[in-house]
C-alpha atoms as a PDB file:
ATOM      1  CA  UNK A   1      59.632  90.317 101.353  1.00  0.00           C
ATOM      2  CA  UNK A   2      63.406  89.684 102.377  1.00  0.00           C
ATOM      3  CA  UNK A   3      65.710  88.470  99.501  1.00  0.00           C
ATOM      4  CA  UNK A   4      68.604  85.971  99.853  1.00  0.00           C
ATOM      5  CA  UNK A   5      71.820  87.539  99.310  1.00  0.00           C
ATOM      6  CA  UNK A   6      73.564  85.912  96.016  1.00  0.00           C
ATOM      7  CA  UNK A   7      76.109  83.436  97.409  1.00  0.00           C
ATOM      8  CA  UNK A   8      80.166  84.893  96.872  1.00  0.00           C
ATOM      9  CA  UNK A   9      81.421  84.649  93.244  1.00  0.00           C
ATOM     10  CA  UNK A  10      83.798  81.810  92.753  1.00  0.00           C
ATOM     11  CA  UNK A  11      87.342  82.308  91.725  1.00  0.00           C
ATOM     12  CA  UNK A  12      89.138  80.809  88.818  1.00  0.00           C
ATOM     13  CA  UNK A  13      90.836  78.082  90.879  1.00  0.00           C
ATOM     14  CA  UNK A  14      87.149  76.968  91.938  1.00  0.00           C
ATOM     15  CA  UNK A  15      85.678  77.008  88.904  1.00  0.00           C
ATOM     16  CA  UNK A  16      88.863  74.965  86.962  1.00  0.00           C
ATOM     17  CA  UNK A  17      89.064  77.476  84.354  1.00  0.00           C
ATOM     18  CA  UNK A  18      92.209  79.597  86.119  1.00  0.00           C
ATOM     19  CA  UNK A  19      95.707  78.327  86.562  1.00  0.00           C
ATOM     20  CA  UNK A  20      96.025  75.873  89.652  1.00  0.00           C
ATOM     21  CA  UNK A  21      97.090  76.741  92.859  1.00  0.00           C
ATOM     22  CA  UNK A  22     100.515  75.262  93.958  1.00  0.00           C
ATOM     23  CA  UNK A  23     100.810  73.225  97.021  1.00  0.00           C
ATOM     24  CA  UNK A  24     102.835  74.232 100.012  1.00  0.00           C
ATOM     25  CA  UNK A  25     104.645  71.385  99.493  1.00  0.00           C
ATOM     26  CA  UNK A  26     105.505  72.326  95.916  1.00  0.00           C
ATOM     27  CA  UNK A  27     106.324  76.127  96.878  1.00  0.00           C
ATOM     28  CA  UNK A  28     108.501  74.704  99.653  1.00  0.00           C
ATOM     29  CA  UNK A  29     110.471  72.550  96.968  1.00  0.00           C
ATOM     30  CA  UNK A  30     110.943  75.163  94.602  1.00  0.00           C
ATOM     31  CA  UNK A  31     112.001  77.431  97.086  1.00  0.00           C
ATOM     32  CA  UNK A  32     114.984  75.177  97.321  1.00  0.00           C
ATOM     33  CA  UNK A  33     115.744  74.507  93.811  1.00  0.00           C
ATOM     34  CA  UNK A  34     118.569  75.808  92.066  1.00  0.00           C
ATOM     35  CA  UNK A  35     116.141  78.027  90.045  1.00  0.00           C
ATOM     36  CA  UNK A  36     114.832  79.359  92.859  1.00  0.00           C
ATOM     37  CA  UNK A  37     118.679  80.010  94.189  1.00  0.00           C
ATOM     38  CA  UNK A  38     119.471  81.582  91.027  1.00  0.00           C
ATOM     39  CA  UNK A  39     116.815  84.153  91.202  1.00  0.00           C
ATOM     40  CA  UNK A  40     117.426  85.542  94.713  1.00  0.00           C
ATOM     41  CA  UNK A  41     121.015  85.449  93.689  1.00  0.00           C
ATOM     42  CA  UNK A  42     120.429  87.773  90.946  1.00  0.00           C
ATOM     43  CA  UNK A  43     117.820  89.976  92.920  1.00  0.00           C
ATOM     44  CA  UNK A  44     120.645  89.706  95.796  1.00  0.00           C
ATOM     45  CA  UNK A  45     123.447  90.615  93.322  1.00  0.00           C
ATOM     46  CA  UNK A  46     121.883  93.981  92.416  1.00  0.00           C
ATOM     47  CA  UNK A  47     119.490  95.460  95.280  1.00  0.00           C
ATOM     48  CA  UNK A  48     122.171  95.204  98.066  1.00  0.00           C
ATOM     49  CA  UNK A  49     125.186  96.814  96.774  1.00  0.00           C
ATOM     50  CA  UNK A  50     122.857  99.614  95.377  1.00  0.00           C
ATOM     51  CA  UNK A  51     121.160 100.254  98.234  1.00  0.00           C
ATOM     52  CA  UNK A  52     124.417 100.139 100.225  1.00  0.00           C
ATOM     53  CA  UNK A  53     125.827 102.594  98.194  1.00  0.00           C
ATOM     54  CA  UNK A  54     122.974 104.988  98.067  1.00  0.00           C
ATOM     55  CA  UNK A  55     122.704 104.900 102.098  1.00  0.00           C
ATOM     56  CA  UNK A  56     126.351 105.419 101.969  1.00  0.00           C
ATOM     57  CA  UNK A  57     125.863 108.506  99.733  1.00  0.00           C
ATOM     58  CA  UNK A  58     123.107 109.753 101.640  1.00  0.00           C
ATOM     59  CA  UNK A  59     124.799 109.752 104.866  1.00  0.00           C
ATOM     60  CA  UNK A  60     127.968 111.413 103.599  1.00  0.00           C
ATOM     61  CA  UNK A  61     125.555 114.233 102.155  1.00  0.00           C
ATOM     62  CA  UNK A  62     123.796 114.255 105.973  1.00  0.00           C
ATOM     63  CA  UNK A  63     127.152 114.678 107.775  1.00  0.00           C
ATOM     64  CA  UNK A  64     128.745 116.912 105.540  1.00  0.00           C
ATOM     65  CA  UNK A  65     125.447 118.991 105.904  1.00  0.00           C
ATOM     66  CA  UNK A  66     126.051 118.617 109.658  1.00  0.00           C
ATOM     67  CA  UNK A  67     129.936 119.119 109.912  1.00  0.00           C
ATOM     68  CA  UNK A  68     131.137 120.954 106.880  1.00  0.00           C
ATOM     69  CA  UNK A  69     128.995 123.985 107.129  1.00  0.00           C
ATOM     70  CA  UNK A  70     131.550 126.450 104.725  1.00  0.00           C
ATOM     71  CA  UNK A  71     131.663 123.261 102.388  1.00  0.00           C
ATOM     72  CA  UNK A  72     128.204 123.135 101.538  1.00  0.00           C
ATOM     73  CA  UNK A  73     127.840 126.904 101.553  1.00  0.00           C
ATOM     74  CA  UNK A  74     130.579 127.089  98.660  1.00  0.00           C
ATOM     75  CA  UNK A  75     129.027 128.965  96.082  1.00  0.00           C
ATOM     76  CA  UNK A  76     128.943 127.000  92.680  1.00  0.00           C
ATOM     77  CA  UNK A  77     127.539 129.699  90.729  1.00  0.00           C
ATOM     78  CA  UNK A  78     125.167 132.310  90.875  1.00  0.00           C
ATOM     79  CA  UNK A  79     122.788 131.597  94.517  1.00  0.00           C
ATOM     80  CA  UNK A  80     123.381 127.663  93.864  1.00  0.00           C
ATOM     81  CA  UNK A  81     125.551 126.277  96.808  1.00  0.00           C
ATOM     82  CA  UNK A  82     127.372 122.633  97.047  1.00  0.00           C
ATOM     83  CA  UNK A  83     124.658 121.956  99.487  1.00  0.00           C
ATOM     84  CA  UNK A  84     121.870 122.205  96.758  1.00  0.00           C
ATOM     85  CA  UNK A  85     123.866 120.527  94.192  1.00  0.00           C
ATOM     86  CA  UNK A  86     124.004 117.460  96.190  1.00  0.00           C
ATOM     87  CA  UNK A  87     120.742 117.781  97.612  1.00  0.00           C
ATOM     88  CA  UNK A  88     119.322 117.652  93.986  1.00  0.00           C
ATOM     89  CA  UNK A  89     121.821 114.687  93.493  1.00  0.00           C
ATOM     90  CA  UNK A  90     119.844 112.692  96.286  1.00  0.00           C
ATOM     91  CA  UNK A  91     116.925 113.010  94.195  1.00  0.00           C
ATOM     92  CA  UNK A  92     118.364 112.464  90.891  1.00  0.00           C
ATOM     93  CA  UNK A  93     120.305 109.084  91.883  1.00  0.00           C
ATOM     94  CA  UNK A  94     116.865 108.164  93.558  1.00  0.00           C
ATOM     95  CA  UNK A  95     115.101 108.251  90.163  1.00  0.00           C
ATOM     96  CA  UNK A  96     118.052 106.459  88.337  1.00  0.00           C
ATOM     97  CA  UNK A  97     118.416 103.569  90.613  1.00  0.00           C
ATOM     98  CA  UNK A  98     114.670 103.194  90.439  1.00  0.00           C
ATOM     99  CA  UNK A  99     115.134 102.949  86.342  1.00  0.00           C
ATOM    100  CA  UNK A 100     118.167 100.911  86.894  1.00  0.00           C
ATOM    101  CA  UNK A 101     116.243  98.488  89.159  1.00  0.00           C
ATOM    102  CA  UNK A 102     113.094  98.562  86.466  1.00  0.00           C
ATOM    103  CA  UNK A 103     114.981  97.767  83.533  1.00  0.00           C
ATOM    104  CA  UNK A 104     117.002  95.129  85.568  1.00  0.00           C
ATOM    105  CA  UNK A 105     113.655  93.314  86.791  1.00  0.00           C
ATOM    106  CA  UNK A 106     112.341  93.407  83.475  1.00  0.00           C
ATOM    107  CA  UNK A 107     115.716  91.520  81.825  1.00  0.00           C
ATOM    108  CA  UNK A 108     116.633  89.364  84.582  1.00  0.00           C
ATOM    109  CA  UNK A 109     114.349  88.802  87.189  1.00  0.00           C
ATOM    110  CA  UNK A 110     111.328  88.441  85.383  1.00  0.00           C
ATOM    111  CA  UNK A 111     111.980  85.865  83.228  1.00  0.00           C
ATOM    112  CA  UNK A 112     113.484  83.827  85.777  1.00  0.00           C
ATOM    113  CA  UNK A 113     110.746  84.596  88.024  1.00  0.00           C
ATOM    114  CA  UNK A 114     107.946  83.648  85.088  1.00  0.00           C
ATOM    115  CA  UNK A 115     109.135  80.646  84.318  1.00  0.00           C
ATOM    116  CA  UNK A 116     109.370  79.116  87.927  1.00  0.00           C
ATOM    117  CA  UNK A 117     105.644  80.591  88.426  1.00  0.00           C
ATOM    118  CA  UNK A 118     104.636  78.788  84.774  1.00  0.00           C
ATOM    119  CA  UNK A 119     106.232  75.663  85.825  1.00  0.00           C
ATOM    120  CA  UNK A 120     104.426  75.737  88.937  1.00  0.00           C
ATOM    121  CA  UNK A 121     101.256  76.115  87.494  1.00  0.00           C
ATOM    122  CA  UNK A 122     101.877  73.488  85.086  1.00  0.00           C
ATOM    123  CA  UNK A 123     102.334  70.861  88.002  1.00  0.00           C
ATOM    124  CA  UNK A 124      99.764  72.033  90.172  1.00  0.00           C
END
């Protein structure tokens, strides 16, 4: 005896009990709105100077690896070497910018971004 497979489960949108889904036309007007603005200038304002400096730092650490051989062999104390120091620094300011960037989401972004999405919603 062959059995019908159950049809697909419906999603919130379908069913009316989830938050409505935005039109394009309504994602392409907030996109332009001030709000909107606002947020990508604050996302903007922190992510590209960061990351500018980290590739900056990591490329200084790359060519004085490459061209400053007796720099990075300078004993610091013990076995530990310049070299390692900043090698452990890459991974270090890795972790902190990745805190920086969490705690900076979490103030600025997400508010901003939470009540454009809520507003959205709200008109859909």
């Amino acid at each position: 005896m062959a059995t019908e497979a159950p049809p697909p489960p419906r999603n919130d949108t379908e069913t009316g009990h989830g938050p409505a889904s935005p039109t394009t036309e309504q994602f392409v007007e907030v996109q332009g709105s001030a709000e909107f603005g606002e947020l990508r200038r604050t996302h903007r304002s922190f992510a590209f100077p960061l990351t500018l400096a980290f590739i900056a730092w990591y490329l200084l650490y790359v060519l004085l690896s490459n061209y400053a051989g007796g720099f990075m062999g300078t004993k610091v104390f013990g076995n530990i070497n310049v070299a390692l120091v900043l090698g452990l620094g890459q991974f270090l300011t890795t972790f902190l910018i990745a805190w920086l960037y969490s705690r900076h989401a979490a103030n600025r972004l997400d508010p901003k971004a939470e009540a454009i999405r809520t507003r959205m919603e709200g008109d859909a």
